[in-house]
PDB file of N, CA and C in Angstrom:
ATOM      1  N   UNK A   1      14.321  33.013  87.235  1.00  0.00           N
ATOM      2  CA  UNK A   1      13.012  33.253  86.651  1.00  0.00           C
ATOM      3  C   UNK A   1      13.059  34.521  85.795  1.00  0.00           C
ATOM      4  N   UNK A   2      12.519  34.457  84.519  1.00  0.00           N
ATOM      5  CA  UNK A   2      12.231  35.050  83.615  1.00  0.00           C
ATOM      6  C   UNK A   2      11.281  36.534  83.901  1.00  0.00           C
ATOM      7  N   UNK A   3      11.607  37.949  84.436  1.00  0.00           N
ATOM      8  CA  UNK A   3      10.545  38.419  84.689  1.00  0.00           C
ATOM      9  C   UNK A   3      10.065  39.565  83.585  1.00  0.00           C
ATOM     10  N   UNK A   4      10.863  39.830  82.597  1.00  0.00           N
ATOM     11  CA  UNK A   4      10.544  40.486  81.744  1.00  0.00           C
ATOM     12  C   UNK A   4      10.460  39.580  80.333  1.00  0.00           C
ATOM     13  N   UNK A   5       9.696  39.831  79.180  1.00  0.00           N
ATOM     14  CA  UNK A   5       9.514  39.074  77.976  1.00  0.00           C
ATOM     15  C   UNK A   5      11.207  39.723  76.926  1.00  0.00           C
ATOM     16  N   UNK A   6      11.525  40.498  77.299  1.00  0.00           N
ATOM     17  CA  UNK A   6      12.672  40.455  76.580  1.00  0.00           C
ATOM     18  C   UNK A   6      13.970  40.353  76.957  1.00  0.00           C
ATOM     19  N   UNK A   7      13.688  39.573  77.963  1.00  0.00           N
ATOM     20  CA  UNK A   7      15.431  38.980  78.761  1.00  0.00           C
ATOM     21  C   UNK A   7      15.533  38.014  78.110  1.00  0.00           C
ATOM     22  N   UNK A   8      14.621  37.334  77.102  1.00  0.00           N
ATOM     23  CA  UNK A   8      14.577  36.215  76.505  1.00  0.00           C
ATOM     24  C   UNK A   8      15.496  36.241  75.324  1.00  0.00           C
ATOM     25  N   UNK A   9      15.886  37.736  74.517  1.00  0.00           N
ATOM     26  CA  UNK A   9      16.634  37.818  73.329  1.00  0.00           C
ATOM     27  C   UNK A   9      17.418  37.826  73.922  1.00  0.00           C
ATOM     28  N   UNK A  10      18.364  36.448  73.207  1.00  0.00           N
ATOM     29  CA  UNK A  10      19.891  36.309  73.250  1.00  0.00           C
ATOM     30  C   UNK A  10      20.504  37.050  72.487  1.00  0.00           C
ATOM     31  N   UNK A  11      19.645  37.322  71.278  1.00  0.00           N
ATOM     32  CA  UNK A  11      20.462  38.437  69.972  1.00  0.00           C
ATOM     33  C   UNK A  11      19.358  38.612  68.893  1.00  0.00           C
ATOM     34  N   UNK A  12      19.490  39.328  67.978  1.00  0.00           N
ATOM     35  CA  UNK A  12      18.584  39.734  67.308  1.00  0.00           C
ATOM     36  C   UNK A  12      18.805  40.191  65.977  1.00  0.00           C
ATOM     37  N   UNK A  13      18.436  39.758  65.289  1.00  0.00           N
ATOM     38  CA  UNK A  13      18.601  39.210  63.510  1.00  0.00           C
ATOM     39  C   UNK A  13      17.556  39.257  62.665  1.00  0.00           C
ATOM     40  N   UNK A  14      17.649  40.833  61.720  1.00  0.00           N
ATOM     41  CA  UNK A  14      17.134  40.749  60.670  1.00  0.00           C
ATOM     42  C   UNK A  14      17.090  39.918  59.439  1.00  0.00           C
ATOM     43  N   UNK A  15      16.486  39.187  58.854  1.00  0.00           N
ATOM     44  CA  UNK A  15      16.817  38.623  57.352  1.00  0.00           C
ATOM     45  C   UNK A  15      16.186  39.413  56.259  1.00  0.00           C
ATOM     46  N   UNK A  16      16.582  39.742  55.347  1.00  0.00           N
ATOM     47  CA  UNK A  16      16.096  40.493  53.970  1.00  0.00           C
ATOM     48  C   UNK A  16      16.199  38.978  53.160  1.00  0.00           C
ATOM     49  N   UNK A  17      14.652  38.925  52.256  1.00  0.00           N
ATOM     50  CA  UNK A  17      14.600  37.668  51.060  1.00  0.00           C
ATOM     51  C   UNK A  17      15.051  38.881  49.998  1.00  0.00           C
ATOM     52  N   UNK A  18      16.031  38.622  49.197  1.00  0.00           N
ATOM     53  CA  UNK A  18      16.408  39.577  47.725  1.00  0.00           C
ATOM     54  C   UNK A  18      16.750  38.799  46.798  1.00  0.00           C
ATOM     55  N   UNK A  19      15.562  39.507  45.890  1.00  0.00           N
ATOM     56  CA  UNK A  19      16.464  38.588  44.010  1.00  0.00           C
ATOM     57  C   UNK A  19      17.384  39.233  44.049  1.00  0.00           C
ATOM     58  N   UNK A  20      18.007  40.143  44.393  1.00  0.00           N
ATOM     59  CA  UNK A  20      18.768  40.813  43.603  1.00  0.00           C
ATOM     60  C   UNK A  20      20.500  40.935  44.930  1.00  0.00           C
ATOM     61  N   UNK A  21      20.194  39.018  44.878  1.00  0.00           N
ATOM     62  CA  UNK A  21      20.844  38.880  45.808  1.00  0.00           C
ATOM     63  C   UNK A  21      22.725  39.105  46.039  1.00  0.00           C
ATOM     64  N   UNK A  22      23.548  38.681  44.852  1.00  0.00           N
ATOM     65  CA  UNK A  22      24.589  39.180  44.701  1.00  0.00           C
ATOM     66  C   UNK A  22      24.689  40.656  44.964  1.00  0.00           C
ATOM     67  N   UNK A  23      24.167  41.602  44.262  1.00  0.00           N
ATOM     68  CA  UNK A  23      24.603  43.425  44.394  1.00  0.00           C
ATOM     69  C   UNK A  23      23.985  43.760  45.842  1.00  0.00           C
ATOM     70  N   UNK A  24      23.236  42.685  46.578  1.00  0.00           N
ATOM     71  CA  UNK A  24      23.095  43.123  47.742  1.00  0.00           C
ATOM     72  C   UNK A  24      23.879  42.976  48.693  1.00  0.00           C
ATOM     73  N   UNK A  25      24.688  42.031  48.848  1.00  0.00           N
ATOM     74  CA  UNK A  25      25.405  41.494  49.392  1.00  0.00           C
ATOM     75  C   UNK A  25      26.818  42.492  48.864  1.00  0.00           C
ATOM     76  N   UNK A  26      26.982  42.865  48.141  1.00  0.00           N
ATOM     77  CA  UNK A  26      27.985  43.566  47.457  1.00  0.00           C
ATOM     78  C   UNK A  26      28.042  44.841  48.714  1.00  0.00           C
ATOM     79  N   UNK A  27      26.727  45.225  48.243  1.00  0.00           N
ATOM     80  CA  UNK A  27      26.262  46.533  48.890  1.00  0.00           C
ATOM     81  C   UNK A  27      26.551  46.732  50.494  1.00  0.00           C
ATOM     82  N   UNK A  28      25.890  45.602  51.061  1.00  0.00           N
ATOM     83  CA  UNK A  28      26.347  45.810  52.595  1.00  0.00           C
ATOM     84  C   UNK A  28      27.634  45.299  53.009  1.00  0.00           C
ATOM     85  N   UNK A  29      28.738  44.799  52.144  1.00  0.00           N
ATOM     86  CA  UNK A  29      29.707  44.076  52.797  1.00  0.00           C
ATOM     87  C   UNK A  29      30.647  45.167  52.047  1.00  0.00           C
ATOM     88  N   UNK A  30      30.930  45.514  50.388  1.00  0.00           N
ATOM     89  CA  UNK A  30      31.801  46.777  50.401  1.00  0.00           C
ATOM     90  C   UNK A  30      31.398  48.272  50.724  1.00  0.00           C
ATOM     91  N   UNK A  31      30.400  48.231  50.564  1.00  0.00           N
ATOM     92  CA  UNK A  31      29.958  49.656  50.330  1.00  0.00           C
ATOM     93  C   UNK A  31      29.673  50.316  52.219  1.00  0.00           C
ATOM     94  N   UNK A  32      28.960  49.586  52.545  1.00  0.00           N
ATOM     95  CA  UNK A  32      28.329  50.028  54.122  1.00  0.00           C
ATOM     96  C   UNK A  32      29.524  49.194  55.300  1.00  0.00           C
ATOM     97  N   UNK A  33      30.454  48.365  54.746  1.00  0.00           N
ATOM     98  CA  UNK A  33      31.616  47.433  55.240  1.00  0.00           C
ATOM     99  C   UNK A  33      30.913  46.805  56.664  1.00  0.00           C
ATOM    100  N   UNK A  34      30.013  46.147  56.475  1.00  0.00           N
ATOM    101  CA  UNK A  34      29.620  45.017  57.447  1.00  0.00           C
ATOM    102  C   UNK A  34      30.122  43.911  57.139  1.00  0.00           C
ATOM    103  N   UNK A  35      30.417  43.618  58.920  1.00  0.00           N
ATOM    104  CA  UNK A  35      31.726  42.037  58.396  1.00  0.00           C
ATOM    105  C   UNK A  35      30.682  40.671  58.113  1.00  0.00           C
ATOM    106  N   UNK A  36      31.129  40.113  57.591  1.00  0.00           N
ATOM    107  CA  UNK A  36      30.540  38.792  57.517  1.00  0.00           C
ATOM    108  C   UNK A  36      30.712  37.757  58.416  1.00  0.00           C
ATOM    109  N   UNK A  37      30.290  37.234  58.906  1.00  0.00           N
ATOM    110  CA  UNK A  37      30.243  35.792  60.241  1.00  0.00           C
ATOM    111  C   UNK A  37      29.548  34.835  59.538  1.00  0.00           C
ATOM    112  N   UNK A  38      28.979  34.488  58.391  1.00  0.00           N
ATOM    113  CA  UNK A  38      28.374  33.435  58.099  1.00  0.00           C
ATOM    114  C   UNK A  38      27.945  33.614  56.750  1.00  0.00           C
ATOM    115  N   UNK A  39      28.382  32.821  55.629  1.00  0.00           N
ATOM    116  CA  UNK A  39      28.086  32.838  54.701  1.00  0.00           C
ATOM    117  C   UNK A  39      27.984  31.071  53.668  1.00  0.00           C
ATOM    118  N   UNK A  40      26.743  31.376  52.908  1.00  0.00           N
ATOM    119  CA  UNK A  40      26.757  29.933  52.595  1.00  0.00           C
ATOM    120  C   UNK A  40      26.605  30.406  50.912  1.00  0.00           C
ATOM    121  N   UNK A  41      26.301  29.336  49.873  1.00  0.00           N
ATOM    122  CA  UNK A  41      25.593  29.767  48.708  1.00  0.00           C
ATOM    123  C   UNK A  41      24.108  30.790  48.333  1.00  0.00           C
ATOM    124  N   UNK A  42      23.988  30.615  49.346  1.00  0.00           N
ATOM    125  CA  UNK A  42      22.611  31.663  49.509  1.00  0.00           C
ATOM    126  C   UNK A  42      22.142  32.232  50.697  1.00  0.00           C
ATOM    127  N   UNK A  43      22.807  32.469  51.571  1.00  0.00           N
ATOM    128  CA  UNK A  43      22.785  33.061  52.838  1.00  0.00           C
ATOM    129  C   UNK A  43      23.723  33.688  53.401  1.00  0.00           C
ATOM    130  N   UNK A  44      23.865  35.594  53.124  1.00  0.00           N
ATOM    131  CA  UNK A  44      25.279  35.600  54.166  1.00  0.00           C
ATOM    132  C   UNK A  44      24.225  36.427  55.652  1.00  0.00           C
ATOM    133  N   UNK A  45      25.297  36.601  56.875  1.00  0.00           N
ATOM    134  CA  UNK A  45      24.909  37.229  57.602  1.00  0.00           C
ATOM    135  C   UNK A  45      26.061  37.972  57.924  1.00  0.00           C
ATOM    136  N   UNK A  46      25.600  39.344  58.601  1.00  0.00           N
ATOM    137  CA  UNK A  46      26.372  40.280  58.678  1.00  0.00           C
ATOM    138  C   UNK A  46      26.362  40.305  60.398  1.00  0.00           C
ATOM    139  N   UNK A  47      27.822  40.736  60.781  1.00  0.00           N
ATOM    140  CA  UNK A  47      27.645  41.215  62.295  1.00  0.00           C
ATOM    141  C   UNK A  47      27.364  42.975  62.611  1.00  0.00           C
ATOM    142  N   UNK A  48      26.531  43.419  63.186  1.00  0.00           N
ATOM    143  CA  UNK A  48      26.070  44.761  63.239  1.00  0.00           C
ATOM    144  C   UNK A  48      26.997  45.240  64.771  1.00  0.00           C
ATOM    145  N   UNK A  49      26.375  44.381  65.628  1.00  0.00           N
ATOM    146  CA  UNK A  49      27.016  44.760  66.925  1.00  0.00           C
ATOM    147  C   UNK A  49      27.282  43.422  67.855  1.00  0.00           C
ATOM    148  N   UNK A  50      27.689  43.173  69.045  1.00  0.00           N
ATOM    149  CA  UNK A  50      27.993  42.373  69.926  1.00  0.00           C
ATOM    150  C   UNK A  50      26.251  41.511  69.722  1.00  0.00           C
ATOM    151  N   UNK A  51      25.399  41.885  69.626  1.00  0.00           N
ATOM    152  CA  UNK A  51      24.184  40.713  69.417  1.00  0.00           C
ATOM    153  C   UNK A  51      22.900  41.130  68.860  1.00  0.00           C
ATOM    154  N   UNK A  52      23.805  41.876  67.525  1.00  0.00           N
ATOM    155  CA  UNK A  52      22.915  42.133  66.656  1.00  0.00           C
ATOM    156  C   UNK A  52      23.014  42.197  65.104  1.00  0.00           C
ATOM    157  N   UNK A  53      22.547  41.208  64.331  1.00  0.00           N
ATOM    158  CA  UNK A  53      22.760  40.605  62.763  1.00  0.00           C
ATOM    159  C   UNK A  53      21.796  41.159  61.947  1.00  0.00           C
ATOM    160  N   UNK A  54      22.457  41.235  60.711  1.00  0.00           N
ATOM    161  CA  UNK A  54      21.618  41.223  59.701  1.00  0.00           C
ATOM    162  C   UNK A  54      21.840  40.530  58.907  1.00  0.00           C
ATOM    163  N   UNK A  55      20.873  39.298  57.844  1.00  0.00           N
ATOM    164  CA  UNK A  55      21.036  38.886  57.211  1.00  0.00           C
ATOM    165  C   UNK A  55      20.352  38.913  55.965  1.00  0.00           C
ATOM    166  N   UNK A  56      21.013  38.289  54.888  1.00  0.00           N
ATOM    167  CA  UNK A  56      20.373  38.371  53.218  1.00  0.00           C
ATOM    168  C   UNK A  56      20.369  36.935  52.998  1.00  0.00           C
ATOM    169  N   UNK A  57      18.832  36.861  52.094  1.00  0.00           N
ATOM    170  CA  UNK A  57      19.024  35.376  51.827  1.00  0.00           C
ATOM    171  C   UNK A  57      18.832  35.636  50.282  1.00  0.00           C
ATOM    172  N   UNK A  58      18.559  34.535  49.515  1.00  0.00           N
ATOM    173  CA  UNK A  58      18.978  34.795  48.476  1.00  0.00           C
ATOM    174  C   UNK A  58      17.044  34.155  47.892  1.00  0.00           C
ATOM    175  N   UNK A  59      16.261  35.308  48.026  1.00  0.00           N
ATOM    176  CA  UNK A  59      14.728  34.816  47.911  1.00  0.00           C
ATOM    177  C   UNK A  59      14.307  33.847  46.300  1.00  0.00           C
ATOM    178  N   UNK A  60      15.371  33.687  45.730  1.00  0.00           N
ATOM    179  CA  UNK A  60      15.074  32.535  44.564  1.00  0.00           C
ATOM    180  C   UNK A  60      15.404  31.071  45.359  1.00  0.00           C
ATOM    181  N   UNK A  61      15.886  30.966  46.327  1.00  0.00           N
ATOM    182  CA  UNK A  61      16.331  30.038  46.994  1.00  0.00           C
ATOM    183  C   UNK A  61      15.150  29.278  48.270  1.00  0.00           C
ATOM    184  N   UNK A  62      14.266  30.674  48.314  1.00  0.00           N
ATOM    185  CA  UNK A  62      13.968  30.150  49.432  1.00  0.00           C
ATOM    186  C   UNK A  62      11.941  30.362  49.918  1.00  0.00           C
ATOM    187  N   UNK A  63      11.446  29.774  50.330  1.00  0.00           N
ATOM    188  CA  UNK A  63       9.902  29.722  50.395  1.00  0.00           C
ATOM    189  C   UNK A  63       9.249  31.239  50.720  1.00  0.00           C
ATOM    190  N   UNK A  64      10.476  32.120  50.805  1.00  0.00           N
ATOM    191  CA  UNK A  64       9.991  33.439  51.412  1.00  0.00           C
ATOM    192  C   UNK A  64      10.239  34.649  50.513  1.00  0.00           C
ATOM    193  N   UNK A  65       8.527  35.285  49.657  1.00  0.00           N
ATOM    194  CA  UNK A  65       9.028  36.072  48.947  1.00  0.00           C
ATOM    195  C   UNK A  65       9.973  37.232  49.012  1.00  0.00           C
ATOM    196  N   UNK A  66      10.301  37.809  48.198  1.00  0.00           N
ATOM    197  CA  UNK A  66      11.089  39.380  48.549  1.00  0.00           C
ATOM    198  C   UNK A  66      10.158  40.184  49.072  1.00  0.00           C
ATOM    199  N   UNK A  67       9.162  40.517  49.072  1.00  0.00           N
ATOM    200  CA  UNK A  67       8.694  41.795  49.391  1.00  0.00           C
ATOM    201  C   UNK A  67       9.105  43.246  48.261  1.00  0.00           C
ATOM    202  N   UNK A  68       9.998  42.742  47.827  1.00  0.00           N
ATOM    203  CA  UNK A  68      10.862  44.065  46.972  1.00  0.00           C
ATOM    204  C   UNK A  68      10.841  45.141  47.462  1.00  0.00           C
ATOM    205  N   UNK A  69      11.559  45.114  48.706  1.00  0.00           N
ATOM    206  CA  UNK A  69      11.929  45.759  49.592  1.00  0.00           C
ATOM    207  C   UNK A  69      10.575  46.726  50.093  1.00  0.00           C
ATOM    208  N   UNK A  70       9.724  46.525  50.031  1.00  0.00           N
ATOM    209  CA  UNK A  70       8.295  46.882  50.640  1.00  0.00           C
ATOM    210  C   UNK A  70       7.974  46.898  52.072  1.00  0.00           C
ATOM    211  N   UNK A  71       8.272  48.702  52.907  1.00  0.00           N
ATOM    212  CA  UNK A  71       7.384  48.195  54.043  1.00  0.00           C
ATOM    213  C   UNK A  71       8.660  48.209  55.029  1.00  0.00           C
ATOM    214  N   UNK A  72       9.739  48.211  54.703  1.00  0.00           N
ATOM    215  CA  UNK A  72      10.941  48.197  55.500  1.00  0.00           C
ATOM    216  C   UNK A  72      11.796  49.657  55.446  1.00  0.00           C
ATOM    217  N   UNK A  73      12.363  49.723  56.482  1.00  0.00           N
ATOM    218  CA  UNK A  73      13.335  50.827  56.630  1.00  0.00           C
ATOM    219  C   UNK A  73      14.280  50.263  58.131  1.00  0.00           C
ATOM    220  N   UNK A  74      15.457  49.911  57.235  1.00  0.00           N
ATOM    221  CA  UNK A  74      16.440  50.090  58.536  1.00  0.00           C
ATOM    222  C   UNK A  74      17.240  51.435  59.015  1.00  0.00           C
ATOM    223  N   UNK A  75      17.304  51.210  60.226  1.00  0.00           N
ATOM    224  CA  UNK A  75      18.374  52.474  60.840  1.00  0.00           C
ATOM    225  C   UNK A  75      19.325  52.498  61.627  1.00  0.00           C
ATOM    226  N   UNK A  76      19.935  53.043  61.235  1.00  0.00           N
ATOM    227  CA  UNK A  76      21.092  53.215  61.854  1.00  0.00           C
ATOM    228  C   UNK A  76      21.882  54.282  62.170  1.00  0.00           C
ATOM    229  N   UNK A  77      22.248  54.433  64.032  1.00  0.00           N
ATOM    230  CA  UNK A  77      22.423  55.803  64.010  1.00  0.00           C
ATOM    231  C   UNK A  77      24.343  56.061  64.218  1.00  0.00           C
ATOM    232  N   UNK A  78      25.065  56.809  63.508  1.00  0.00           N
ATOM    233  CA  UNK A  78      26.096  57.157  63.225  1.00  0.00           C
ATOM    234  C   UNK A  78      26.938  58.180  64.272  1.00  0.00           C
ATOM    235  N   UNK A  79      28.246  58.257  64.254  1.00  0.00           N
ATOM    236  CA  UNK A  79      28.973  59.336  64.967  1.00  0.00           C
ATOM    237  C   UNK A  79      28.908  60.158  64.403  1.00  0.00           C
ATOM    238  N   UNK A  80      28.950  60.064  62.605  1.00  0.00           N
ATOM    239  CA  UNK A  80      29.697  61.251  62.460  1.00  0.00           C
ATOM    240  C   UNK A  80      28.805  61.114  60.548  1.00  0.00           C
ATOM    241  N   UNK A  81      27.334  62.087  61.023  1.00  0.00           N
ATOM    242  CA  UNK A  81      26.710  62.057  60.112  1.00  0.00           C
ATOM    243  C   UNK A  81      27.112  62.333  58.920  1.00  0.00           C
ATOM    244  N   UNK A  82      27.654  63.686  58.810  1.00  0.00           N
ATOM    245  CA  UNK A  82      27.994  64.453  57.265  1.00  0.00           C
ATOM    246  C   UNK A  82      29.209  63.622  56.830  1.00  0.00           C
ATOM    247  N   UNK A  83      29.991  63.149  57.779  1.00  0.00           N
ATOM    248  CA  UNK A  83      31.185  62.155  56.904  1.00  0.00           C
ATOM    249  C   UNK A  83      30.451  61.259  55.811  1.00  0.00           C
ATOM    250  N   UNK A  84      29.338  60.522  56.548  1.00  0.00           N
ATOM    251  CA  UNK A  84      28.693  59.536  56.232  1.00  0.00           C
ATOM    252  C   UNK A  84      28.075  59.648  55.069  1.00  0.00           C
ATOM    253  N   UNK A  85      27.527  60.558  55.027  1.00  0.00           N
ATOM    254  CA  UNK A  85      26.623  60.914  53.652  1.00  0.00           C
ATOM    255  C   UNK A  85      28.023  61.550  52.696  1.00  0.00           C
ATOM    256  N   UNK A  86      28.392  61.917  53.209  1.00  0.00           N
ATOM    257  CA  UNK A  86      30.346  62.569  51.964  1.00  0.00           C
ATOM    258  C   UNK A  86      30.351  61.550  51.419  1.00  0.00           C
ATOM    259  N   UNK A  87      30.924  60.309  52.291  1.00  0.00           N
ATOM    260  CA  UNK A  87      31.606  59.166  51.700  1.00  0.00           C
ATOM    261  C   UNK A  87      30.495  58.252  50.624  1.00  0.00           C
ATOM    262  N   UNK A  88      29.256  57.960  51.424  1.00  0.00           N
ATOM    263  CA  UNK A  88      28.417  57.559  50.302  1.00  0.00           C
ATOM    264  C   UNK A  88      28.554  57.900  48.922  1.00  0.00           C
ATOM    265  N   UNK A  89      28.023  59.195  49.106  1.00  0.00           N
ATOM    266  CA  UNK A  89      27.694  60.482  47.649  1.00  0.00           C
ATOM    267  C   UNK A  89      29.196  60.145  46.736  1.00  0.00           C
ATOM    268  N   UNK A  90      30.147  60.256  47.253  1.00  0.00           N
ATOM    269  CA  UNK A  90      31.558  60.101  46.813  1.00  0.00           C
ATOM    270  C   UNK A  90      31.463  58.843  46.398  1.00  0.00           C
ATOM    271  N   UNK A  91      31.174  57.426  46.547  1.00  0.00           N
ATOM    272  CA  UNK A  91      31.173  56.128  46.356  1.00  0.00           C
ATOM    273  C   UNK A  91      30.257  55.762  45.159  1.00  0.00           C
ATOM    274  N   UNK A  92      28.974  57.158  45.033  1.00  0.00           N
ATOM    275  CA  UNK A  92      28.247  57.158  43.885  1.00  0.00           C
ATOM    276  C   UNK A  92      26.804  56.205  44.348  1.00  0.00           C
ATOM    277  N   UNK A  93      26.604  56.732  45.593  1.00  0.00           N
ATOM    278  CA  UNK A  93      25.129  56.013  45.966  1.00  0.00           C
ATOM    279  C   UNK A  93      24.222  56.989  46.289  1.00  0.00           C
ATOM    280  N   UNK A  94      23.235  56.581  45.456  1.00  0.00           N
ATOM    281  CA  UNK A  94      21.731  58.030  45.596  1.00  0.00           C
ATOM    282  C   UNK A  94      21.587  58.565  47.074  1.00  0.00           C
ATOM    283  N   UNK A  95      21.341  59.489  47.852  1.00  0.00           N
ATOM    284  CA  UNK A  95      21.196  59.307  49.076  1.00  0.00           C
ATOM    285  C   UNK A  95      20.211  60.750  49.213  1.00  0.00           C
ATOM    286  N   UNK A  96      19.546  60.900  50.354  1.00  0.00           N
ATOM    287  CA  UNK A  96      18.706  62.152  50.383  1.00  0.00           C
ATOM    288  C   UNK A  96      19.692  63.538  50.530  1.00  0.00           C
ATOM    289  N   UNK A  97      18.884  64.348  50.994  1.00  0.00           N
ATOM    290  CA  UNK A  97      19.868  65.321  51.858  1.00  0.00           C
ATOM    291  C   UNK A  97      19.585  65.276  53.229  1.00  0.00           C
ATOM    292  N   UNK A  98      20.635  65.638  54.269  1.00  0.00           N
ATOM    293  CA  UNK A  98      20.447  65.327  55.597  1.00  0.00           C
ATOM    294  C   UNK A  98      19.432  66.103  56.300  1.00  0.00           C
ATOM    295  N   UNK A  99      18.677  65.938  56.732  1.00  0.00           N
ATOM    296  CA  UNK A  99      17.094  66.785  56.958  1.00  0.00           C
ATOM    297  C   UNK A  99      16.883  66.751  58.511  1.00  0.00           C
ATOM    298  N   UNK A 100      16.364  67.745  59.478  1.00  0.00           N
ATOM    299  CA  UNK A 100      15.736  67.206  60.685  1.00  0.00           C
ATOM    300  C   UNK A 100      14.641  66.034  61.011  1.00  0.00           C
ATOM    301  N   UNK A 101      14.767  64.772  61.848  1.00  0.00           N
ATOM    302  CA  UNK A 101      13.827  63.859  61.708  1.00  0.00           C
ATOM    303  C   UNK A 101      13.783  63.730  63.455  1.00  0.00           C
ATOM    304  N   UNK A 102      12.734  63.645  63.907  1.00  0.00           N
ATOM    305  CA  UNK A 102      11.895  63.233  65.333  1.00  0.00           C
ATOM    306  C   UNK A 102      13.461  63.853  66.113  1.00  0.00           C
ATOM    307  N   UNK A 103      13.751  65.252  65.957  1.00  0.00           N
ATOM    308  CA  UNK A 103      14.554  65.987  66.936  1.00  0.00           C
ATOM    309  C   UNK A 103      16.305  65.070  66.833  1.00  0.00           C
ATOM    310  N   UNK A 104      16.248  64.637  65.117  1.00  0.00           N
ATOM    311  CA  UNK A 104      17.666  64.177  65.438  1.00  0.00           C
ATOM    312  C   UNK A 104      18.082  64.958  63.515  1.00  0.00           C
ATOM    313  N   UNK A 105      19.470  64.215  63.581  1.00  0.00           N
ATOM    314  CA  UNK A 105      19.420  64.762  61.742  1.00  0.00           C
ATOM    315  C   UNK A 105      19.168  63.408  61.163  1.00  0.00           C
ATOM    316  N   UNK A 106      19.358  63.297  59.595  1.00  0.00           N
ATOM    317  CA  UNK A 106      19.198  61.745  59.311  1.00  0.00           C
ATOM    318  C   UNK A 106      19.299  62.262  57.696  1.00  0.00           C
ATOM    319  N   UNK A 107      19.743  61.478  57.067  1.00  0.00           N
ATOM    320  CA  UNK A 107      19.218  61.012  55.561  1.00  0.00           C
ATOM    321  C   UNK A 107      18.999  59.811  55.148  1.00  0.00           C
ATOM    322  N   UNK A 108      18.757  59.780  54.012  1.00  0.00           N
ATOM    323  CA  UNK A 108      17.854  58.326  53.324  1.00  0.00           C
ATOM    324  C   UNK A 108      18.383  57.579  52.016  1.00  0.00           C
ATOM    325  N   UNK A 109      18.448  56.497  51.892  1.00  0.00           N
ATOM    326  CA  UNK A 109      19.342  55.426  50.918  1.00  0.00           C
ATOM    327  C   UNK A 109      18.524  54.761  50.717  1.00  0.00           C
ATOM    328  N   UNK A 110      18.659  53.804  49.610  1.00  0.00           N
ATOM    329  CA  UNK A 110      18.027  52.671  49.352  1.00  0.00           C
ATOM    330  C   UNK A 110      19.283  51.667  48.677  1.00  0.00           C
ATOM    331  N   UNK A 111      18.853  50.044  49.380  1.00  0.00           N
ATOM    332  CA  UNK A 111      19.718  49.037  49.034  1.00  0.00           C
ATOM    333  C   UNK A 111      19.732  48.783  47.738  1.00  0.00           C
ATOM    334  N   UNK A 112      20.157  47.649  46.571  1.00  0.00           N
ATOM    335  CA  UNK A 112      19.731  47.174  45.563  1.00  0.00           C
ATOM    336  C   UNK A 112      18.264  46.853  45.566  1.00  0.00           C
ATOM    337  N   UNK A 113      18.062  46.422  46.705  1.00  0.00           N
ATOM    338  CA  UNK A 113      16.700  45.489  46.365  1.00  0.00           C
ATOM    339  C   UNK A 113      15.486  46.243  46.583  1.00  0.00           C
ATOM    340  N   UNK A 114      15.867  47.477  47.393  1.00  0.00           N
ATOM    341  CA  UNK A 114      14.610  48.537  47.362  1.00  0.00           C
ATOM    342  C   UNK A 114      14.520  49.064  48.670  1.00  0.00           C
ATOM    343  N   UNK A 115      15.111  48.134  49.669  1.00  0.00           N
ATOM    344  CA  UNK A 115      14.739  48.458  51.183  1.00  0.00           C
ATOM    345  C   UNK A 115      15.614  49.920  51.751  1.00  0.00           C
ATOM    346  N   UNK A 116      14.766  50.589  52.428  1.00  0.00           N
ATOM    347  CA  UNK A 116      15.041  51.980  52.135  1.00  0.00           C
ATOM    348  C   UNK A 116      16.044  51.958  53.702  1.00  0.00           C
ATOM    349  N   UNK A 117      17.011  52.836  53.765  1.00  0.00           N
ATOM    350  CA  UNK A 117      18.071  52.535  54.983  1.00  0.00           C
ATOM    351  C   UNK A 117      17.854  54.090  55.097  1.00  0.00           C
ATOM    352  N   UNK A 118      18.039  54.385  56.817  1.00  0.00           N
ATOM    353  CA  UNK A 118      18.183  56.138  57.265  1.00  0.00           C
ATOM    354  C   UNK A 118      19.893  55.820  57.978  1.00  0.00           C
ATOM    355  N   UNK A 119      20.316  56.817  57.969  1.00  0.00           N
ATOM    356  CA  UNK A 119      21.067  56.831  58.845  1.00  0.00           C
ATOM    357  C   UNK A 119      21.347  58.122  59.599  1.00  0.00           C
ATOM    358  N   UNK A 120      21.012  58.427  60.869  1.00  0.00           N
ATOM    359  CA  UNK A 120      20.958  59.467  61.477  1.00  0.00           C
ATOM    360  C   UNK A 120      22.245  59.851  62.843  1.00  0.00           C
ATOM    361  N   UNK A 121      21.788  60.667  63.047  1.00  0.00           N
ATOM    362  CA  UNK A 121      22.945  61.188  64.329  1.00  0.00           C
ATOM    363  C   UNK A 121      22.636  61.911  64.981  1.00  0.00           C
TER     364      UNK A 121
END
């Protein structure tokens, strides 16, 4: 018997709808190196952790607008912050400066499509 409502997630999977679906896909698979587990003509998904995905669909494809990246912020928290933001900045991707946020550090990115990413430590 079921006694909590979230023993029920087997795993858990973001989807992003993006026009700007190729450089996104670019973006999280060379740039941020998330592996791929599933990819079709208009759908890849990324593996994050043991049961946790993210995926891109390709929103010309599909009944669900973009949002243009509106309203979203993913996060993700890192070992080894200042590497993180080095290697970005070095790769030539806009990124904030690393700032104190809710008693941790963090800075701020944005994908192709607009959706704004933290990554903290």
């Amino acid at each position: 018997m079921i006694t909590k409502f979230n023993e029920k997630f087997l795993r858990a999977n973001s989807i992003l709808y993006c026009e700007k679906f190729n450089r996104t896909i670019r973006f999280y698979r060379d740039i941020l190196n998330f592996p791929v587990v599933h990819e079709t003509e208009w759908f890849v998904e990324f593996k994050l952790g043991d049961k946790s995905f993210l995926s891109i669909a390709d929103a010309r494809r599909t009944t669900i607008d973009s949002g243009n990246g509106a309203g979203i912020t993913l996060s993700f928290k890192v070992r080894d912050l200042d590497r993180a933001h080095e290697m970005l900045n070095d790769l030539g991707i806009e990124t904030s400066d690393i700032r104190p946020v809710w008693g941790a550090r963090a800075f701020f990115m944005s994908d192709p499509e607009g959706h704004r990413i933290e990554l903290w430590c």
